[in-house]
Protein backbone atom coordinates (compact mmCIF):
# COMPACT_ATOMS: atom_id res chain seq x y z
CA UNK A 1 4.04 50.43 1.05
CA UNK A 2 3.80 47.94 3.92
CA UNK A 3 5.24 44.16 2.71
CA UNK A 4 2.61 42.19 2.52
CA UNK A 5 2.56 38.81 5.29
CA UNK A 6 2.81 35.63 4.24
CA UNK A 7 -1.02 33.30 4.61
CA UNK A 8 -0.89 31.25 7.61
CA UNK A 9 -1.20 27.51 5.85
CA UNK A 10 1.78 28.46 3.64
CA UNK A 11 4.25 29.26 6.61
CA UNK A 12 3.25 26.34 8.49
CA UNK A 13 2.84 23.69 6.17
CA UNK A 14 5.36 24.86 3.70
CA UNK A 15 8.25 24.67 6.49
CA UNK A 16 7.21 20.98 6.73
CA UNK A 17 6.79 20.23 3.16
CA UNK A 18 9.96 22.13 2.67
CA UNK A 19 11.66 19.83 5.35
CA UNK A 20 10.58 17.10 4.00
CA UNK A 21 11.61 17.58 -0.06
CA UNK A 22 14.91 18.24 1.18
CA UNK A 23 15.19 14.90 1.37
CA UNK A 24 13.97 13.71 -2.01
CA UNK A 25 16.16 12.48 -4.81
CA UNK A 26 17.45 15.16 -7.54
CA UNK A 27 15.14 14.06 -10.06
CA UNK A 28 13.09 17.49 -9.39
CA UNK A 29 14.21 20.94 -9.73
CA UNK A 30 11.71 23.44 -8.76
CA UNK A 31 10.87 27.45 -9.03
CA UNK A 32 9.29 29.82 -7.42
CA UNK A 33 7.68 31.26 -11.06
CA UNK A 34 8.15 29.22 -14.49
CA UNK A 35 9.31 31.34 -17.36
CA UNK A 36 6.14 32.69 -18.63
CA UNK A 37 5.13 34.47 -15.17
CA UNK A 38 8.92 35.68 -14.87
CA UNK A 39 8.57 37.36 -17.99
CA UNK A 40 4.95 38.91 -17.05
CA UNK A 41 6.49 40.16 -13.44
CA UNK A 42 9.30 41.78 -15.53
CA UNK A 43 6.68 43.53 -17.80
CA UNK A 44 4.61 44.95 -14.99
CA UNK A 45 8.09 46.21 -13.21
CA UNK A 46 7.49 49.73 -11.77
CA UNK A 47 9.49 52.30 -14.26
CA UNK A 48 12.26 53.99 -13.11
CA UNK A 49 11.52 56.82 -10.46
CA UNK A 50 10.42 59.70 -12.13
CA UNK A 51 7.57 62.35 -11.63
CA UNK A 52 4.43 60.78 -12.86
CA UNK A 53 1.09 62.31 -13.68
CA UNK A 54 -2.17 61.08 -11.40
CA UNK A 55 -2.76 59.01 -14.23
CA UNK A 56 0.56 57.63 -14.41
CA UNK A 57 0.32 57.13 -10.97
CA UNK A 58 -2.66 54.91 -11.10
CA UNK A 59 -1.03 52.94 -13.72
CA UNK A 60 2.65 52.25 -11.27
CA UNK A 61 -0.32 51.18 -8.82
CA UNK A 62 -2.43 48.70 -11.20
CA UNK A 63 0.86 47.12 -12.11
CA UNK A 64 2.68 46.73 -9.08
CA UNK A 65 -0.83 44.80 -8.31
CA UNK A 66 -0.59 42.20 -10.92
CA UNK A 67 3.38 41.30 -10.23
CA UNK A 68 2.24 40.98 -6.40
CA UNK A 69 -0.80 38.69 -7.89
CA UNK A 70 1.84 36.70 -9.99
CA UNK A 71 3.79 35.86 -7.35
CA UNK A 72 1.39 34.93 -4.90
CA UNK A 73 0.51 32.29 -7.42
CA UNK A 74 3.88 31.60 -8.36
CA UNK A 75 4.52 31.01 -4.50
CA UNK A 76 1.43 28.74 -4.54
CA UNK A 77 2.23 26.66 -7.45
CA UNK A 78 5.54 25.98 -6.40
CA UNK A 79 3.88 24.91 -2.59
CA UNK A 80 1.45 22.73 -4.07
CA UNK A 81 4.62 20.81 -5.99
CA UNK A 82 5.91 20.61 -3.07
CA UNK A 83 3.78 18.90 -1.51
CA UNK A 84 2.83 16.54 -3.92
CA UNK A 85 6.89 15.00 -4.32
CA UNK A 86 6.61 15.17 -0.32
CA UNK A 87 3.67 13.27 -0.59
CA UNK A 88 4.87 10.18 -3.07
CA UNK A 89 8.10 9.82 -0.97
CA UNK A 90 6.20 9.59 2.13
CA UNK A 91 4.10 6.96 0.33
CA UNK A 92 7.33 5.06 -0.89
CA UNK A 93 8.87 5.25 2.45
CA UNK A 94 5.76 3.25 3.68
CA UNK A 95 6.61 4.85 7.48
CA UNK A 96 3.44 6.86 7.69
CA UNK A 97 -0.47 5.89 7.16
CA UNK A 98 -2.56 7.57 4.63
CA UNK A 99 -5.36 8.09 7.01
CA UNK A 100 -8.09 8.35 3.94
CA UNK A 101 -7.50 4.88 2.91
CA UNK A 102 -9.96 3.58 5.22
CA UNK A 103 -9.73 -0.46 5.60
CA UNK A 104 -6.76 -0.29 3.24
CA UNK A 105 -4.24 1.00 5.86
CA UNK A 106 -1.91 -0.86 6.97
CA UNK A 107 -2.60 -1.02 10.85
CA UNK A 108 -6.41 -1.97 9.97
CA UNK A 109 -5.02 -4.78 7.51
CA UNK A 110 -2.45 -6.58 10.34
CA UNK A 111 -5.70 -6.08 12.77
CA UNK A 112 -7.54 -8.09 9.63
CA UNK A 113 -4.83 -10.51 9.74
CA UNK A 114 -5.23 -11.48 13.17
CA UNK A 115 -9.29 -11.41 13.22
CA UNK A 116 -8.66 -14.04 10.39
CA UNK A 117 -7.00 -16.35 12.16
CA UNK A 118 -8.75 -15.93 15.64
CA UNK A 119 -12.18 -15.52 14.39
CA UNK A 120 -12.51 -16.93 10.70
CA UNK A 121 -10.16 -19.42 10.77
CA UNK A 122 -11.71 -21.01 14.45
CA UNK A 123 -15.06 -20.74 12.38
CA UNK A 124 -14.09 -22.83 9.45
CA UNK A 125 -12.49 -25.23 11.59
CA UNK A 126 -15.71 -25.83 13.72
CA UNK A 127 -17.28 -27.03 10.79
CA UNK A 128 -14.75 -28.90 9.77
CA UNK A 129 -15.08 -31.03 13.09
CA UNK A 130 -18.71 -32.14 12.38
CA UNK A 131 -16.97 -33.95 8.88
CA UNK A 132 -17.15 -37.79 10.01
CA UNK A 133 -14.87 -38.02 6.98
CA UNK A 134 -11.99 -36.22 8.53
CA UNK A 135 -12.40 -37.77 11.89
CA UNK A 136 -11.51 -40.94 10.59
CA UNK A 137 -8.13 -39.98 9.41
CA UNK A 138 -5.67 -40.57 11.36
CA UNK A 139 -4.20 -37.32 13.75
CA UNK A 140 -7.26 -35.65 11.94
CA UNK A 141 -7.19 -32.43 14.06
CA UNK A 142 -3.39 -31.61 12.88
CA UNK A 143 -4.78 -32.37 8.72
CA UNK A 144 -7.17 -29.50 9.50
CA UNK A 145 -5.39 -27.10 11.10
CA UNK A 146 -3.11 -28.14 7.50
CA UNK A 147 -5.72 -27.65 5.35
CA UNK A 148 -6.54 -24.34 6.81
CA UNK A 149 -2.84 -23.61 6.07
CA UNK A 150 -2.84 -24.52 2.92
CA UNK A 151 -5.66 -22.39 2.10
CA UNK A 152 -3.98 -18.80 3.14
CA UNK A 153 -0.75 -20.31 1.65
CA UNK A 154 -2.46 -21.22 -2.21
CA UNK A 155 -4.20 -17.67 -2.28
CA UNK A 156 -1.84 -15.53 -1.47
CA UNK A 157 0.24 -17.20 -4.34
CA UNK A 158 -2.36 -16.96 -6.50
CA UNK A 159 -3.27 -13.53 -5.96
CA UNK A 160 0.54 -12.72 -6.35
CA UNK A 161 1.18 -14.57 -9.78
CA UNK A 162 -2.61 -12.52 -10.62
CA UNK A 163 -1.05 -9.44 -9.90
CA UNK A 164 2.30 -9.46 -11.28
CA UNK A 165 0.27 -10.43 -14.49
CA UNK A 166 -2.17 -7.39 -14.40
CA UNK A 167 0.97 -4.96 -13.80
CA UNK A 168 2.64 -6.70 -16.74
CA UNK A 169 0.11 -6.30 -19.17
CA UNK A 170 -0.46 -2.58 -18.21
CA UNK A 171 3.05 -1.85 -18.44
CA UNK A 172 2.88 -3.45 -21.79
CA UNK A 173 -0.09 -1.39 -22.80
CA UNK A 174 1.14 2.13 -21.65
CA UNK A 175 4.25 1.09 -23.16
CA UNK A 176 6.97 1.73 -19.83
CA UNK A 177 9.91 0.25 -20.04
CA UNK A 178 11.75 -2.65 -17.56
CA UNK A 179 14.37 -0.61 -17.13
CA UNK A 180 15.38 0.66 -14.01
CA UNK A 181 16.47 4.05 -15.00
CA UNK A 182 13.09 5.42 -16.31
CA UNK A 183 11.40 8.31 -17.25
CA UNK A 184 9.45 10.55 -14.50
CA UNK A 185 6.66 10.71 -16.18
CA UNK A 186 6.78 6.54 -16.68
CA UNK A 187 7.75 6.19 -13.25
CA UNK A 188 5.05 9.25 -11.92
CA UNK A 189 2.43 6.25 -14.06
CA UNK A 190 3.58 3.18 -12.36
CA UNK A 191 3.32 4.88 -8.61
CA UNK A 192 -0.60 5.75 -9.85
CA UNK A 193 -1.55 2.78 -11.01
CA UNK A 194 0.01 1.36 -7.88
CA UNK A 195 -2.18 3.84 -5.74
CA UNK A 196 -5.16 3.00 -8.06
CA UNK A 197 -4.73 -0.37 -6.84
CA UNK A 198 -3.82 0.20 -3.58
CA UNK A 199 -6.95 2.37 -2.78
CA UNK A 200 -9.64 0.31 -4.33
CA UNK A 201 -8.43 -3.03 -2.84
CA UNK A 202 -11.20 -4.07 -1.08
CA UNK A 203 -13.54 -3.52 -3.56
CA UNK A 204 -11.81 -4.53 -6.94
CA UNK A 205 -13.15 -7.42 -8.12
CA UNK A 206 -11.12 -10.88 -7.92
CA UNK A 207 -13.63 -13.51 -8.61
CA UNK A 208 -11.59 -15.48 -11.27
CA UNK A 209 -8.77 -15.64 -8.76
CA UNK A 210 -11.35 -16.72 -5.91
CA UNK A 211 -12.34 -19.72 -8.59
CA UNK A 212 -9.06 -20.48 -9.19
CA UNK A 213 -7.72 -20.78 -5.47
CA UNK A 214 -11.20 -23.38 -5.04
CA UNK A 215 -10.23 -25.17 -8.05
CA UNK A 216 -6.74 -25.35 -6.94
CA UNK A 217 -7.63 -26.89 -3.36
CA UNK A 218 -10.18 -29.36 -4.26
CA UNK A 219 -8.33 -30.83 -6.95
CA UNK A 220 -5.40 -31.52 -3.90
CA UNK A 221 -8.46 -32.66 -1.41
CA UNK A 222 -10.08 -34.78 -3.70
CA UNK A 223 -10.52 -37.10 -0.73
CA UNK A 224 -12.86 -35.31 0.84
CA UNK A 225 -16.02 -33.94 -1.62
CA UNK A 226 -18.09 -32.44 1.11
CA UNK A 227 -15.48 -30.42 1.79
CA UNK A 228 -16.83 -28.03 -0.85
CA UNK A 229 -20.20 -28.11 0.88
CA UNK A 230 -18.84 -26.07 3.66
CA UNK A 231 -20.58 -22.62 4.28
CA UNK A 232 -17.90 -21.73 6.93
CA UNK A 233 -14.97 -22.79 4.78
CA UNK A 234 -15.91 -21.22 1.70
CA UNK A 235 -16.21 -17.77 3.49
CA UNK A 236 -12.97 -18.34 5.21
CA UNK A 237 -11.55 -19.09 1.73
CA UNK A 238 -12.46 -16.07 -0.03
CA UNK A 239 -11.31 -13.63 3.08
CA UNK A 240 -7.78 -14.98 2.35
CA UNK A 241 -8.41 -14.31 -1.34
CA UNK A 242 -9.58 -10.75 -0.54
CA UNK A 243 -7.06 -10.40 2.82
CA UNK A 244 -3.92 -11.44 0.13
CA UNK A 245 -4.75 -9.37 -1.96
CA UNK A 246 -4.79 -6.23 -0.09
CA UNK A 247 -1.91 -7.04 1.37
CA UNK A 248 0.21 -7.66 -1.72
CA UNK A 249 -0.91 -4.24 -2.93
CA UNK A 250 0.12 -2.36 -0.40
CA UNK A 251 3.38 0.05 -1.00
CA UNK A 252 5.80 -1.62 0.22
CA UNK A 253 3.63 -4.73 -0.12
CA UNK A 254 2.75 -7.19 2.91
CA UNK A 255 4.01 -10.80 2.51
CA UNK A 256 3.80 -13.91 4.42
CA UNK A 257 6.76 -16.08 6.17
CA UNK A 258 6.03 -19.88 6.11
CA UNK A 259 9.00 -21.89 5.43
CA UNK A 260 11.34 -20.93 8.27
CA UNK A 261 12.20 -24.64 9.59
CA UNK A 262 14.01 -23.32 12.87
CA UNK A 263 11.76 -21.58 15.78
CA UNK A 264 12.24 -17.80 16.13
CA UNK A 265 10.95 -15.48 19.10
CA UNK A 266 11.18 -12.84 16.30
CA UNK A 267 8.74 -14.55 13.73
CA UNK A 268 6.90 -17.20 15.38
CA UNK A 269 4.65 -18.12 18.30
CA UNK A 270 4.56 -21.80 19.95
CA UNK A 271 0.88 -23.65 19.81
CA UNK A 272 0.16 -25.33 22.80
CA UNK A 273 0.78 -28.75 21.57
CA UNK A 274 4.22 -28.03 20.97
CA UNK A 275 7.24 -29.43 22.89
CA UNK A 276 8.66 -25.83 24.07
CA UNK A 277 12.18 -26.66 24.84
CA UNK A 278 12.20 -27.58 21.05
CA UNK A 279 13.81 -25.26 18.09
CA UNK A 280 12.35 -27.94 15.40
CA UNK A 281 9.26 -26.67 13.08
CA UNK A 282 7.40 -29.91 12.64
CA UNK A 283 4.73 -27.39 10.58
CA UNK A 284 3.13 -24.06 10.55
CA UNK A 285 -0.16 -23.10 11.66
CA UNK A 286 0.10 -19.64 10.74
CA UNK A 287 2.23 -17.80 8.29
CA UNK A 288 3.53 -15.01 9.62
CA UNK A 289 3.24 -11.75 8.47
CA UNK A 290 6.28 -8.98 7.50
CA UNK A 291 6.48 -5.62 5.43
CA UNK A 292 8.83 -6.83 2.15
CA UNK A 293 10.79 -4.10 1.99
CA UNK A 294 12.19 -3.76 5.73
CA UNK A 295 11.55 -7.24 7.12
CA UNK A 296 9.75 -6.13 9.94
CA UNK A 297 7.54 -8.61 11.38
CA UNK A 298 3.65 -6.87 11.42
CA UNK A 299 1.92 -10.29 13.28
CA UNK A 300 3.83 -13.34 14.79
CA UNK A 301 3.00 -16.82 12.45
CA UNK A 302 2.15 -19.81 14.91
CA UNK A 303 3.91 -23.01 14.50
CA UNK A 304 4.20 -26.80 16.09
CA UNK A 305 7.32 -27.47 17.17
């Protein structure tokens, strides 16, 4: 009897998922069949050559089926592990984009990033001109590009201190250790509740950390009441809340750089007031913005120097 040829989507994709695993840690062994559907292909092994009946025959025929069956879904199991340990390593690597993610993947968040600062941001400050209050403070138009700052700068460390509480408390509830050397199935938990959160980032709700980043901010800008009167501001404040966020739930997460006191082609960007011969930060703009776990810099902060 003819072998039978392998399906098409196994031979292609499984030479790339194959690829792939081969560079995973050892913390997975796989097999073609476990040891239940070894033990049914050895059942349904032909018997040894002898003459057979047309009945007997039929049975040889029905058997050598079912093994055939069996391993074609032995073959398939073992595929579809495959490619899900390809898949979380891809995802840990953080080098490609899971395309279904929407507004969640990376590339559409550092585009975010940018929009935020060259739309929002230019929006809130607008309205912060037509305060008479500010304009009679002295170098008024560097305390708002400050207080704009400051805004991006408080909720990003709010939504951080936020999150590491949330992950704390699950961990606490489903019981997984601090350890570093954990279980798979403990570890196999924490990488989907860090999808989980990943995925539905920009629709989870984070109003209590939205009230806390206003509270936080006019407490500090007492000064200036009306402040929390502004239409402009207040949506500009709670796209940083939402922006931070998704970007410290990312995997690796997204941070921001704003305390580099020496200029840097690398990180930063001169404003035009600045004195360009000049490697002195006298203050950010901008934060910049890098990927944690390789340091590379996603968007350029602005600074005065």
């Amino acid at each position: 009897m003819a072998k039978d040829s392998e399906p098409d989507d196994v031979s292609e994709d499984g030479s790339d998922v194959l690829d792939t695993v081969t560079q995973l840690d050892d913390e997975t062994e796989f097999s073609a069949l476990s040891s239940s559907e070894t033990k049914q292909v050895e059942r349904v092994k032909p018997a040894q050559r002898q003459q057979l009946s047309p009945n007997g025959e039929q049975k040889e025929l029905e058997a050598t089926q079912e093994m055939v069956q069996l391993l074609r879904k032995g073959k398939k199991n073992l595929v579809d592990r495959l490619q899900v340990q390809a898949q979380r390593q891809l995802k840990k690597g953080g080098k490609f984009e899971d395309l279904s993610a929407g507004e969640c993947r990376p590339s559409a968040l550092v585009e975010r990033y940018e929009n935020l600062y060259t739309q929002t941001r230019l929006d809130a400050m607008d309205e912060l001109d037509e305060l008479e209050s500010l304009d009679k403070v002295d170098d008024s138009g560097d305390i708002k590009k400050k207080i704009l700052f400051s805004v991006l700068v408080v909720a990003y460390r709010t939504v951080q201190h936020s999150l590491t509480e949330k992950q704390t408390k699950l961990k606490k509830i489903l019981d997984i250790p601090d350890d570093d050397k954990i279980a798979a199935h403990a570890e196999e938990m924490q990488d989907r509740i860090a999808d989980y959160l990943r995925i539905t980032g920009a629709r989870l709700k984070i109003d209590s950390i939205k009230q806390d980043v206003s509270k936080q901010l006019w407490s500090t800008l007492y000064d200036f009441p009306e402040l929390q009167n502004c239409v402009k501001l207040k949506e500009y404040m709670d796209e940083c809340v939402r922006l931070s966020w998704m970007l410290a739930v990312q995997v690796p997460p997204m941070s921001i750089e704003h305390e580099a006191t020496e200029f840097s082609e690398k990180l930063h960007g001169r404003f035009m007031t600045s004195n360009m011969t000049s490697l002195e930060i006298k203050y950010h703009v901008w934060p910049a913005l890098i990927e944690s776990k390789a340091g590379v810099v996603l968007y350029r902060g602005t600074v005065v120097t």
